[in-house]
Protein backbone atom coordinates (compact mmCIF):
# COMPACT_ATOMS: atom_id res chain seq x y z
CA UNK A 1 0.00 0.00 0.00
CA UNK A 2 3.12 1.91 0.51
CA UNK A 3 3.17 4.63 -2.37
CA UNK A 4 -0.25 4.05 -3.56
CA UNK A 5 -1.97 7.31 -2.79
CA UNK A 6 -5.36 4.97 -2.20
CA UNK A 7 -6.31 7.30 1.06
CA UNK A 8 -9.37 9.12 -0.70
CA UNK A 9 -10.50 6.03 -2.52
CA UNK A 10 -10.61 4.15 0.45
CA UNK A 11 -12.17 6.84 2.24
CA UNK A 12 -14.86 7.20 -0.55
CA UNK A 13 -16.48 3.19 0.89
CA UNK A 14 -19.61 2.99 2.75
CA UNK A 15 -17.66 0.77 5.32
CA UNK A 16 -13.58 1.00 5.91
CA UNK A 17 -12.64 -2.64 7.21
CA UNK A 18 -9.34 -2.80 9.12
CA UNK A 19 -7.22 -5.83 10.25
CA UNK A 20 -5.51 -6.17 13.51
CA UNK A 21 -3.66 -2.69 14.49
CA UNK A 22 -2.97 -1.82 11.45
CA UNK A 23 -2.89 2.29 11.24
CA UNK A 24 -4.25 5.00 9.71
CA UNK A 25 -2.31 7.46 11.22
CA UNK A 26 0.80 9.02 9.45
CA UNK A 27 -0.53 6.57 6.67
CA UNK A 28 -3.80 8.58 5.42
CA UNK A 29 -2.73 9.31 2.18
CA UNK A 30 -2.35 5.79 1.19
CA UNK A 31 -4.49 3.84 3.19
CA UNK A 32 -7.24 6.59 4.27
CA UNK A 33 -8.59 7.89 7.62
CA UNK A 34 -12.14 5.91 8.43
CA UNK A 35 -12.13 2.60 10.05
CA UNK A 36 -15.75 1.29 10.38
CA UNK A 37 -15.03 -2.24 11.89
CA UNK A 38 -11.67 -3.34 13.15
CA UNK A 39 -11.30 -7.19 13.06
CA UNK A 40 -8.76 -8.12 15.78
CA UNK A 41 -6.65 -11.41 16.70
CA UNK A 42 -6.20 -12.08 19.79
CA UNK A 43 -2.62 -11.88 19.98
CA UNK A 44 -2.73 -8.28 18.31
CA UNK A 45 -5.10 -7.17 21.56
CA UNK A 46 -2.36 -6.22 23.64
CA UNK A 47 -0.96 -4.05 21.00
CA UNK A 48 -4.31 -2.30 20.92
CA UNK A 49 -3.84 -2.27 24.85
CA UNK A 50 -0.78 -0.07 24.54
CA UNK A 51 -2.79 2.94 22.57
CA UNK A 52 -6.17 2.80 24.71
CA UNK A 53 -7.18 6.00 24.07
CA UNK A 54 -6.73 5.59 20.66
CA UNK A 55 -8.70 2.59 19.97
CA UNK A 56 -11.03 3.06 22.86
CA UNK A 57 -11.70 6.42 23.34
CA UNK A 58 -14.97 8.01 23.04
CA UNK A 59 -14.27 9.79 19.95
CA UNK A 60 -14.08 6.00 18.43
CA UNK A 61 -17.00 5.06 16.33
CA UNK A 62 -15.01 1.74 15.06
CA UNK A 63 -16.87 -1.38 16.12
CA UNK A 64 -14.17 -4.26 16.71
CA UNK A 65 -14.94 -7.68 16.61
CA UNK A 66 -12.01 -10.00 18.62
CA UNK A 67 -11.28 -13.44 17.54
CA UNK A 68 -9.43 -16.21 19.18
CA UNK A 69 -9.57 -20.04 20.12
CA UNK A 70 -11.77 -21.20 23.57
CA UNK A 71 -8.52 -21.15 25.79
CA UNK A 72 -8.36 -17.43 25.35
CA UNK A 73 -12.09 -16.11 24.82
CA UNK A 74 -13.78 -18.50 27.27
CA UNK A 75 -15.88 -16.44 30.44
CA UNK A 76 -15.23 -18.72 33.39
CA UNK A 77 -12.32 -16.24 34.67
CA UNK A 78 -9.90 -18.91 32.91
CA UNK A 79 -9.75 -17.11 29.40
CA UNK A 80 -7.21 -14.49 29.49
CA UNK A 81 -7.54 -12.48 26.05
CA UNK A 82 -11.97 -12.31 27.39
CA UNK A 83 -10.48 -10.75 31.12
CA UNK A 84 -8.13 -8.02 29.13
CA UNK A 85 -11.14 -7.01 27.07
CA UNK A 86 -13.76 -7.19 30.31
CA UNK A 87 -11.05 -4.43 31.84
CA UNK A 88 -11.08 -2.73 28.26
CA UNK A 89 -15.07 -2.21 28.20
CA UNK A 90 -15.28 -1.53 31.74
CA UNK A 91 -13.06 1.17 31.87
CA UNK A 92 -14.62 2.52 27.79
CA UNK A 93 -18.03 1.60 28.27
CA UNK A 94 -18.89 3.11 25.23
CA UNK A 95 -16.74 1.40 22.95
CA UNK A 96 -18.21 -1.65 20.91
CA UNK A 97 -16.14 -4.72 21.60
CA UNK A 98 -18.07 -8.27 19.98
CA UNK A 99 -16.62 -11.49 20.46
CA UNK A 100 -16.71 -14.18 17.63
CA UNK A 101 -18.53 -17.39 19.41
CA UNK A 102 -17.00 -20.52 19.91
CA UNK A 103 -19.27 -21.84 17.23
CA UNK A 104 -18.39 -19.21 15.07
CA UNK A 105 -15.00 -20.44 15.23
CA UNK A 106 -15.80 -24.22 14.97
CA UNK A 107 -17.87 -23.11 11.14
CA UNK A 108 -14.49 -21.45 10.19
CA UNK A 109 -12.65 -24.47 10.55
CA UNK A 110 -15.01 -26.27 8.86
CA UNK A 111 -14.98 -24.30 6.27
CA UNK A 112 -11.01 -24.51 6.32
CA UNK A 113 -11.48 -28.20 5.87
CA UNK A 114 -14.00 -27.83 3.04
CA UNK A 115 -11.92 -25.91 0.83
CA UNK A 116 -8.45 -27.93 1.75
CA UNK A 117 -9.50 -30.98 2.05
CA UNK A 118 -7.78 -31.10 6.04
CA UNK A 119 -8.31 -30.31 9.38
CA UNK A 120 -7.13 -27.11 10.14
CA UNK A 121 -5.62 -28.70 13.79
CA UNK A 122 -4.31 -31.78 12.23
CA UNK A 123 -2.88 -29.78 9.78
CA UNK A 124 -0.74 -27.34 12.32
CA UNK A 125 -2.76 -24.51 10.44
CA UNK A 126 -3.49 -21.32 12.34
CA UNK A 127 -6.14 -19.55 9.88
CA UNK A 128 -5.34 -15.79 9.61
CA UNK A 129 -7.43 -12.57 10.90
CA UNK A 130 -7.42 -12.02 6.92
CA UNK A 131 -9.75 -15.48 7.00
CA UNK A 132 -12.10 -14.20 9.35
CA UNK A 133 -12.31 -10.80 8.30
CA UNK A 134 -13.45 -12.09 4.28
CA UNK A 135 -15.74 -14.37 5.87
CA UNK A 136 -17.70 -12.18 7.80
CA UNK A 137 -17.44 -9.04 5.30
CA UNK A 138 -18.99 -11.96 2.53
CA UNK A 139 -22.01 -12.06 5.20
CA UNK A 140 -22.85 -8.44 5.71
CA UNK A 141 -21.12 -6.47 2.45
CA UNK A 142 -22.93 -6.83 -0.64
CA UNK A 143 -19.81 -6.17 -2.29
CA UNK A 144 -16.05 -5.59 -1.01
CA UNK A 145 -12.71 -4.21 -2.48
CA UNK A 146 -9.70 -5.73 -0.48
CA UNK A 147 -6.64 -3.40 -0.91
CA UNK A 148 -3.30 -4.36 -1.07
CA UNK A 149 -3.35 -8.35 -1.26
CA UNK A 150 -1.32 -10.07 -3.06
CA UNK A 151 -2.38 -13.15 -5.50
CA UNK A 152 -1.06 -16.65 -4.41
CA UNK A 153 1.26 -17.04 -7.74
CA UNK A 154 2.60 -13.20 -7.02
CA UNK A 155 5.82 -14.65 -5.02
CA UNK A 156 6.40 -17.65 -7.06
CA UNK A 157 6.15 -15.89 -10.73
CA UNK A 158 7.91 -12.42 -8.87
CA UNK A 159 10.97 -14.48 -7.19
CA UNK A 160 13.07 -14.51 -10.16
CA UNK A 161 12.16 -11.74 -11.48
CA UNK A 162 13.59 -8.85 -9.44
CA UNK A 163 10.92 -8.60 -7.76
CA UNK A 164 10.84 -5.02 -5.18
CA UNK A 165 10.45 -6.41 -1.53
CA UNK A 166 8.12 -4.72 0.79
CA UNK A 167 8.02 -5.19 4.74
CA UNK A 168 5.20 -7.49 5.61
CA UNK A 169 3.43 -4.97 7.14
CA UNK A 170 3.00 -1.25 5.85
CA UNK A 171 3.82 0.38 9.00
CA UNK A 172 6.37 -2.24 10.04
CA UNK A 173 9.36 -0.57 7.58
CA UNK A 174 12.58 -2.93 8.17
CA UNK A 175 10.02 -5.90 9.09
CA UNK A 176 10.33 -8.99 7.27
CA UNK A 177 9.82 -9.20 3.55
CA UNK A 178 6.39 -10.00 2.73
CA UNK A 179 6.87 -12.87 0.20
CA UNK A 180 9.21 -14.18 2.87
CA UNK A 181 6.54 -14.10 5.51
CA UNK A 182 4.53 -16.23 3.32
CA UNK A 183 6.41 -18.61 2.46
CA UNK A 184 7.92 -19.61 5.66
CA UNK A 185 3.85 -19.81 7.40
CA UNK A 186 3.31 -21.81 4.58
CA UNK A 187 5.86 -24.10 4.62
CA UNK A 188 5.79 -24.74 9.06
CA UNK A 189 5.31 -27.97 9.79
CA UNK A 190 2.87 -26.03 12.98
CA UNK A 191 1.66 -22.92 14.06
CA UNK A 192 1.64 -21.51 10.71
CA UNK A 193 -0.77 -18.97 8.66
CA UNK A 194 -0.95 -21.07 5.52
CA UNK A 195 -1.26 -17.44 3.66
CA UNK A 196 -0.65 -18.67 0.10
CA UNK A 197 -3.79 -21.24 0.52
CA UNK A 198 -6.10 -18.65 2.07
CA UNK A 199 -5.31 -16.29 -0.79
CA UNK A 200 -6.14 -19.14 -3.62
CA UNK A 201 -9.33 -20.10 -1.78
CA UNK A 202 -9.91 -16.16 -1.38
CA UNK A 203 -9.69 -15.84 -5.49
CA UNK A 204 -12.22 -18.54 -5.41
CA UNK A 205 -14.33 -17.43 -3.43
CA UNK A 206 -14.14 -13.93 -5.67
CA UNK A 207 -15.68 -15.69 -8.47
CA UNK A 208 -19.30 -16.07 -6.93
CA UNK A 209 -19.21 -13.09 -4.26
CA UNK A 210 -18.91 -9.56 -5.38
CA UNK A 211 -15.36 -9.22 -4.65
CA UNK A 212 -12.67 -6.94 -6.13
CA UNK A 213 -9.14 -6.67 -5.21
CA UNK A 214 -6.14 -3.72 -5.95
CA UNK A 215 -2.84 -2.42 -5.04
CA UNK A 216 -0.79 -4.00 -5.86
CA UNK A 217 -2.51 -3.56 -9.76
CA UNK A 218 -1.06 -5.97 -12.40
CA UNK A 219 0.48 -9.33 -12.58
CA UNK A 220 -0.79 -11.72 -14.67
CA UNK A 221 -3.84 -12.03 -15.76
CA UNK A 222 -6.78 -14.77 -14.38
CA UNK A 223 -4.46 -15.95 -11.54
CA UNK A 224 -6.33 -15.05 -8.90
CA UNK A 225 -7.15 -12.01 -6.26
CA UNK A 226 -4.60 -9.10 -8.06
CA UNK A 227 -6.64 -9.66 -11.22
CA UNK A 228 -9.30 -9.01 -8.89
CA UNK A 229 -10.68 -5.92 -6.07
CA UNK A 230 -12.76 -4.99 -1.91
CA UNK A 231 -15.70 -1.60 -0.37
């Protein structure tokens, strides 16, 4: 997203979906200034912990919706990511915090397991807050534009080809190389965001949703989300 100047377009959507932490600020004239729902791992919590005010504060229309496995979200005192956000909308009572269900998360994994043919736990798979950000935007948008995701050919077909790395994160600069992120989550034998899957089963699920996808533009043509865009 880095360079793009997408700010305004972005801006222009109904509803501006975020991931994680992921900024706006010192970043608007590429990736805009509204965030309308902010879907949020659970690991990524504490880093919206350290900006409270930010995220929190009553000038914060954003709704965030928090996702993470039973051992973290459950409400028996036990699940530690569900006590941090307890203290979080005690202390912002205004701010809307939803949790995904535990059921919620069990229909995600099936629907891993339906597109892959394997169980996401057998598997070592960790699905990504890109997986359940698509599949709840495919339930309530009636038509999305996803900037700045890659295709799942882009760092096979681009590693020869002098290709320009770009940290895996806009607003991490000196982080990792994206393509590199990838392909190491792809290839762990556990624990790993199987990335380059999600984003094939992502440019198949673009052929019968209303999805779109830009920035990076290009790249060959029919392979998948780039050819592709998200509102």
């Amino acid at each position: 997203m880095l360079g793009q100047k997408a700010g305004k377009l972005i801006d222009q959507s109904t509803c501006v979906w975020r991931m994680n932490n992921a900024p706006s600020l010192g970043f608007e004239t590429d990736v805009g200034t509204r965030t309308t729902v902010r879907v949020v791992s659970h690991t990524s919590v504490p880093l919206l912990q350290q900006k409270q005010l930010h995220y929190f504060g009553e000038g914060n229309e954003t709704t965030y919706v928090i996702w993470g496995p039973y051992r973290n979200m459950r409400q028996d005192g036990r699940g530690a990511t569900y006590n941090e956000l307890r203290k979080l909308a005690r202390k912002f009572p205004q701010a809307k915090i939803y949790l995904t269900t535990e059921e919620r998360m069990k229909y995600c994994d099936r629907l891993f397991k339906q597109e892959t043919g394997k169980d996401r736990v057998l598997s070592g798979t960790y699905l990504s807050t890109g997986w359940f950000t698509l599949v709840l935007a495919m339930e309530v948008c009636p038509k999305i534009h996803i900037f700045g995701m890659i295709n799942d050919t882009y760092c096979s077909l681009h590693r020869a080809g002098g290709r320009r790395k770009v940290p895996y994160h806009y607003y991490e600069a000196g982080s990792r190389d994206e393509c590199a992120e990838y392909i190491i989550h792809e290839n762990a034998l556990y624990g790993g965001h199987r990335f380059i899957t999600e984003k094939a089963i992502f440019a198949k699920w673009a052929k019968h949703h209303n999805i779109t996808f830009s920035h990076p533009p290009g790249g060959p043509p029919d392979t998948g989300p780039q050819t592709l865009r998200e509102d």
